[in-house]
Protein backbone atom coordinates (compact mmCIF):
# COMPACT_ATOMS: atom_id res chain seq x y z
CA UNK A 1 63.86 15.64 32.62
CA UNK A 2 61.97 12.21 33.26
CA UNK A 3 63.90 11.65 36.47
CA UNK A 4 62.64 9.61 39.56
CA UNK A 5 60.56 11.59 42.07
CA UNK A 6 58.78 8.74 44.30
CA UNK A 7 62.14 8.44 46.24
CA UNK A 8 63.06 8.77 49.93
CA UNK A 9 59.74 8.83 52.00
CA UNK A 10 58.35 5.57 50.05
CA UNK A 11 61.04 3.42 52.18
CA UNK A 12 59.44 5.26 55.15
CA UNK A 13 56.00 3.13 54.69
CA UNK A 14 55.13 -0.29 55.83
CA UNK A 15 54.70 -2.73 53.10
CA UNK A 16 52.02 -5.18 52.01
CA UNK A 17 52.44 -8.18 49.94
CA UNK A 18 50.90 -8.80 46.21
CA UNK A 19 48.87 -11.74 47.79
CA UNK A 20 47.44 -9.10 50.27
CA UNK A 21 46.91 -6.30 48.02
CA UNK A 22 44.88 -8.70 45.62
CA UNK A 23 42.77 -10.30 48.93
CA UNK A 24 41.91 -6.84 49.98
CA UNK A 25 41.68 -4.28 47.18
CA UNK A 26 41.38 -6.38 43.98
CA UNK A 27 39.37 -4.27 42.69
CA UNK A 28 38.85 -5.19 39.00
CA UNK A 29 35.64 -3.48 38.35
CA UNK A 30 36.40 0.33 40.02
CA UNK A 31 35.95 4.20 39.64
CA UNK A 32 39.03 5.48 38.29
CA UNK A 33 40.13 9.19 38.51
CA UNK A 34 43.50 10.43 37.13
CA UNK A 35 45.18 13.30 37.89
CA UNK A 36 48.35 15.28 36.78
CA UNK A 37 50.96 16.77 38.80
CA UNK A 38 53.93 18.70 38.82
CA UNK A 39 56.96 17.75 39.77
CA UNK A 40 56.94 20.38 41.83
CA UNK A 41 53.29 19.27 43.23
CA UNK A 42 54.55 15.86 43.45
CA UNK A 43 57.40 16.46 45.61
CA UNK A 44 54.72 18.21 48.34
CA UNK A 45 51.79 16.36 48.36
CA UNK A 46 52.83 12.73 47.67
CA UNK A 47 54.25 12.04 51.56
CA UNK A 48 51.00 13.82 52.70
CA UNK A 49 49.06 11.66 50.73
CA UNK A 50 50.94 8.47 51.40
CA UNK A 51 50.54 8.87 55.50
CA UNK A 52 49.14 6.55 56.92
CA UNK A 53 49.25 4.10 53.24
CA UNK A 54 50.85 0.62 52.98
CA UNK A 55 53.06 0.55 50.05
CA UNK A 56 53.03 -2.56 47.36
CA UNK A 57 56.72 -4.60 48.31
CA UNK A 58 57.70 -7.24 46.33
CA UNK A 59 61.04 -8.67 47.01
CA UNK A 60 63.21 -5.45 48.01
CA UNK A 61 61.52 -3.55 45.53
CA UNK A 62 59.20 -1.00 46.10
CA UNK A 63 58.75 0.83 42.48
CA UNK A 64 58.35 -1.28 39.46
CA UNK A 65 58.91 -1.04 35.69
CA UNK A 66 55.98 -1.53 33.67
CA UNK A 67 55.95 -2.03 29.80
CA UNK A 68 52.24 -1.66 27.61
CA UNK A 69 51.89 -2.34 23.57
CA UNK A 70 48.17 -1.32 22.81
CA UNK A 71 46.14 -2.69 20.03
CA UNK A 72 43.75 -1.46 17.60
CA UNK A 73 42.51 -1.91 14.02
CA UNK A 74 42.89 -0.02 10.91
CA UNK A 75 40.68 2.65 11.68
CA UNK A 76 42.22 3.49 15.44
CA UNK A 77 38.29 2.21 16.77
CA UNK A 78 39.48 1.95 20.07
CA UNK A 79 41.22 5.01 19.55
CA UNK A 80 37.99 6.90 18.75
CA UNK A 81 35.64 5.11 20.64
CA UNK A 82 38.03 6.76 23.54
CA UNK A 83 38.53 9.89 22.06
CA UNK A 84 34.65 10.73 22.13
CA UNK A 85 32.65 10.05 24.71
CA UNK A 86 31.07 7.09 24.61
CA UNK A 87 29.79 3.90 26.56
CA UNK A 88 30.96 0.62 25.69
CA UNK A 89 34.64 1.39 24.90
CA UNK A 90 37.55 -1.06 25.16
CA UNK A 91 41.25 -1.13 25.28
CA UNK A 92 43.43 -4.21 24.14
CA UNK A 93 47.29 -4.70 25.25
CA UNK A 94 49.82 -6.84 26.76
CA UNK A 95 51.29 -5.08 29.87
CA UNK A 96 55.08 -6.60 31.13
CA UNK A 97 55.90 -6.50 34.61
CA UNK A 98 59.98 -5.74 33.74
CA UNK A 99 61.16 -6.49 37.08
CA UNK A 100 59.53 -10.04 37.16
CA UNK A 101 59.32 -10.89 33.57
CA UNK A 102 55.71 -11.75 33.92
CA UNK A 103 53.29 -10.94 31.26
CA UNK A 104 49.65 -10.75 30.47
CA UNK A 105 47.29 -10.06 27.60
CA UNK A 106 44.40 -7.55 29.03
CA UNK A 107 41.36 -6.73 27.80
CA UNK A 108 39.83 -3.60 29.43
CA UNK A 109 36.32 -2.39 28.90
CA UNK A 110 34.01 0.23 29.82
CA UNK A 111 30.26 0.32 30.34
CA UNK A 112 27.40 1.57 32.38
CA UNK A 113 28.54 4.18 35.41
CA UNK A 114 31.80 4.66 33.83
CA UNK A 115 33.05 1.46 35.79
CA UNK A 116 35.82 -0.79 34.11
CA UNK A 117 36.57 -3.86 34.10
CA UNK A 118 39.77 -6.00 33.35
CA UNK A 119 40.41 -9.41 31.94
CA UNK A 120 43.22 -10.72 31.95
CA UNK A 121 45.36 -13.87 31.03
CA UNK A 122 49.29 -14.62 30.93
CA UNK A 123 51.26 -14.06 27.38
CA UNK A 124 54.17 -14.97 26.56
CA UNK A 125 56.83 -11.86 27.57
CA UNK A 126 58.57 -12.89 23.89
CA UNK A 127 55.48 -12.28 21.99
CA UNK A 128 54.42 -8.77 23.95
CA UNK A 129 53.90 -6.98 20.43
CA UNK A 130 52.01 -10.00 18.67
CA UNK A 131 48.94 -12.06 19.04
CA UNK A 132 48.21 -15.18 18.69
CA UNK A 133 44.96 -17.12 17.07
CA UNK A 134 44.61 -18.23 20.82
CA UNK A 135 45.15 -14.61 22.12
CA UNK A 136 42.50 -13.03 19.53
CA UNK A 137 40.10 -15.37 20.20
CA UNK A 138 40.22 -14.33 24.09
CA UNK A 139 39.57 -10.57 22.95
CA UNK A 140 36.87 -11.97 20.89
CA UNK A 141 35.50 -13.74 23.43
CA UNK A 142 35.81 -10.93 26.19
CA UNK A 143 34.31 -7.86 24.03
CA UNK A 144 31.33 -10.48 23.11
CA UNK A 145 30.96 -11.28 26.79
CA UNK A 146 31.61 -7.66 28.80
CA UNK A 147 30.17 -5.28 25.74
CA UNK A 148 27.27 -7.82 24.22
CA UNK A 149 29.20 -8.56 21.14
CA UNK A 150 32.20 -7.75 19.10
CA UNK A 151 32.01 -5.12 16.86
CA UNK A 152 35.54 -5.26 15.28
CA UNK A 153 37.72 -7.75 13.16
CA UNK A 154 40.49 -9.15 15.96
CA UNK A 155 42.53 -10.65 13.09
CA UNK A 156 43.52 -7.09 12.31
CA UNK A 157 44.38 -6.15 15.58
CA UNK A 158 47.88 -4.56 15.20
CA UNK A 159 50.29 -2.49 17.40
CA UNK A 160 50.25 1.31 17.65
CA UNK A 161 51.29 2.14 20.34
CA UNK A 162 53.94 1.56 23.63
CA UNK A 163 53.74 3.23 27.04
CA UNK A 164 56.52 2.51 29.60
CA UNK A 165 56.63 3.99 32.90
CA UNK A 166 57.91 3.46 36.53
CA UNK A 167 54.69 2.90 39.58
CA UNK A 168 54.66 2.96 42.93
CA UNK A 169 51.41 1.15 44.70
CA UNK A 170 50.10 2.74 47.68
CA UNK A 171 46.81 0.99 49.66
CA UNK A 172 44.70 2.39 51.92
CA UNK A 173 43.18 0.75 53.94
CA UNK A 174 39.88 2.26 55.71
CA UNK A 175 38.71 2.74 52.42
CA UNK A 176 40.29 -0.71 50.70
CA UNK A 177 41.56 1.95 47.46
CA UNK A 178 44.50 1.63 45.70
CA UNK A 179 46.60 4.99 43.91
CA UNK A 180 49.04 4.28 41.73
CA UNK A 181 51.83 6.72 41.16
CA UNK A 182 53.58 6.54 37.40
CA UNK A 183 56.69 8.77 36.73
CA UNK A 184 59.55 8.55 33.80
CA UNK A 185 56.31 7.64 31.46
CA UNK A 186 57.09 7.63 27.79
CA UNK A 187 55.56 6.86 24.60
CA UNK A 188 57.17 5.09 21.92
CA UNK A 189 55.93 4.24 18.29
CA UNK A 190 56.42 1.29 17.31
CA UNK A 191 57.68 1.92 14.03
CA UNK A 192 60.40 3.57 15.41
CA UNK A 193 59.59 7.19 14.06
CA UNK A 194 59.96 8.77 17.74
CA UNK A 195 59.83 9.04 21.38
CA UNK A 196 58.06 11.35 23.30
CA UNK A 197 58.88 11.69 27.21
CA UNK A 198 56.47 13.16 29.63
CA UNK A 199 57.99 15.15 32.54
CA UNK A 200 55.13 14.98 34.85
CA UNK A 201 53.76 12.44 37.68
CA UNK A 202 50.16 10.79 36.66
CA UNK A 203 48.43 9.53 39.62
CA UNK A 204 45.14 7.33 39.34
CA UNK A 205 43.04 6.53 42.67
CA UNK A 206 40.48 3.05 41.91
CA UNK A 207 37.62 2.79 44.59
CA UNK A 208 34.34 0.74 43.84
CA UNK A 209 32.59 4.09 43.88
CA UNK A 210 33.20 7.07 46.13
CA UNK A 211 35.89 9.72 46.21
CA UNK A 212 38.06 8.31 48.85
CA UNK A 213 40.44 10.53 51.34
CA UNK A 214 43.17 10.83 48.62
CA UNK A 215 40.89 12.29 46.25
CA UNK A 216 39.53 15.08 48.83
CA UNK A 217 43.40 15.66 49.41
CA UNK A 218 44.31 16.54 46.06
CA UNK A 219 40.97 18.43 45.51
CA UNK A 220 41.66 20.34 49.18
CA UNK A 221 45.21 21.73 47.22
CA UNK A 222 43.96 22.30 44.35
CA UNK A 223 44.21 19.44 41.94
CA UNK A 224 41.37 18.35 40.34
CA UNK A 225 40.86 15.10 38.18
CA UNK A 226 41.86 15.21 34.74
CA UNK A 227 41.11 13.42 31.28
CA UNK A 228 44.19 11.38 30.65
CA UNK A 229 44.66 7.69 28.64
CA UNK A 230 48.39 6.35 28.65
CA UNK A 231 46.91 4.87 24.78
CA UNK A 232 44.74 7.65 23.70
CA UNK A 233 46.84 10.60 25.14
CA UNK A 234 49.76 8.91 24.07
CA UNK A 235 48.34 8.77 20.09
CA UNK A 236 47.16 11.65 19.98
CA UNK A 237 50.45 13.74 21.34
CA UNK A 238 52.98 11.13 18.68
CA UNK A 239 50.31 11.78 16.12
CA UNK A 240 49.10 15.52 15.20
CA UNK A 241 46.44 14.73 12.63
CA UNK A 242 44.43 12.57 15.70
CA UNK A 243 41.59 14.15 17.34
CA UNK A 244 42.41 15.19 20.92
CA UNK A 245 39.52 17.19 22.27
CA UNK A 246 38.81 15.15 25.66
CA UNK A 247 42.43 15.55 26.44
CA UNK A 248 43.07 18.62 25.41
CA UNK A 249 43.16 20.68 28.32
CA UNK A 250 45.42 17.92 29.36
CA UNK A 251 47.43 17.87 26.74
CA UNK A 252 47.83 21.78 26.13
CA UNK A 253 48.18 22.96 30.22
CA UNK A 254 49.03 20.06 31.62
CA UNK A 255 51.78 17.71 29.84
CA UNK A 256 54.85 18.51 28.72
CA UNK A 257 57.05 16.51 26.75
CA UNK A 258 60.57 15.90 25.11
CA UNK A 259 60.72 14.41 21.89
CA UNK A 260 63.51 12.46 20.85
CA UNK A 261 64.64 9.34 17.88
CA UNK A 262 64.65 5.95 20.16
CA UNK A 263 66.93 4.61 21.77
């Protein structure tokens, strides 16, 4: 399936520029809660949700293309630090901005009162499966400085893994929240040994702490957060043998998927 489902009532919403999006809900340290939907569930409570929303516009467009490759080591210790939980994880990719050809080697990490925070700096859109001496030494640098030190070897930092996905940006602003809507996501290995689709809508609200009005929405009809990484979720579906036991009430009620060869 994989089709679009953000369609009609998005043109419906006024707009609000990158520059004020970043002045008034930056954001980079948040609360983050993710939740799955239907397409079914998506196609009803999305325009509720969006009322009264400004939607992210840049240029004409109002839905972007979005492109992650996610490093690890070896031993997947990202992957498991994720996969069990603990404090003091970390997540290392590039993430492409398709439509703009922009992008940027992030460093994500996770500490005290579940809070994360990005760093970020720009890569070079040619290089968006490899890193650099300069690049590793930034992920050094950032795990030493966000986690106290860094606890794995960045020269064997490798890809395993590539998300790609369509998102629509909504802001709200009596709260100053974001929610990001992500359809068509898919998983890709990249050895080339498969490509899994998922035919559902993932939805992620980031406040600095409380449950804003778009959580209380979703939790009014029903939907309640779920345990869902585009990286860890993403391993652990293209790989069997992978522990999956925070996401597996995600990945066993709540995902489905179609497998194919890549195209």
């Amino acid at each position: 399936m994989n089709r679009e489902i953000v369609t009609d009532w998005v043109h419906q919403l006024p707009s609000i520029t990158l520059e004020e999006l970043n002045d008034n809900a930056a954001l980079q340290t948040r609360v983050d809660r993710k939740y799955i939907l239907t397409a079914a569930q998506a196609g009803q409570l999305l325009p509720v949700l969006a009322a009264g929303a400004q939607v992210l516009q840049i240029d004409q467009l109002r839905s972007f293309r979005y492109s992650s490759v996610y490093f690890d080591t070896p031993e997947l210790a990202s992957f498991h630090l994720a996969a069990h939980p603990r404090r003091r994880r970390f997540k290392v990719r590039t993430r492409s901005y398709l439509d703009t050809g922009a992008c940027f080697l992030e460093v994500k990490t996770e500490g005290a009162r579940e809070q994360t925070v990005k760093e970020r700096i720009e890569h070079n859109p040619a290089e968006r499966s490899n890193l650099d001496a300069e690049a590793r030494d930034y992920v050094r640098q950032t795990l030493e400085h966000e986690l106290g030190d860094c606890r794995i070897d960045v020269e064997l930092l490798a890809p395993v893994i590539e998300s790609s996905y369509r998102r629509t940006t909504l802001y709200r602003a009596e709260s100053g929240s974001r929610v990001t809507i992500d359809e068509q996501l898919r998983w890709a290995d990249p050895l080339g040994r498969g490509l899994l689709r998922c035919n559902e809508v993932v939805l992620e609200t980031k406040s600095a702490l409380n449950a804003g009005e778009v959580d209380r929405l979703l939790w009014r009809h029903g939907v309640r957060p779920s345990r869902i990484s585009k990286f860890a979720t993403g391993m652990g579906l293209l790989h069997a043998g992978l522990p999956a036991n925070r996401w597996h009430q995600s990945t066993k009620y709540k995902i489905t998927t179609e497998f194919s060869l890549q195209d």
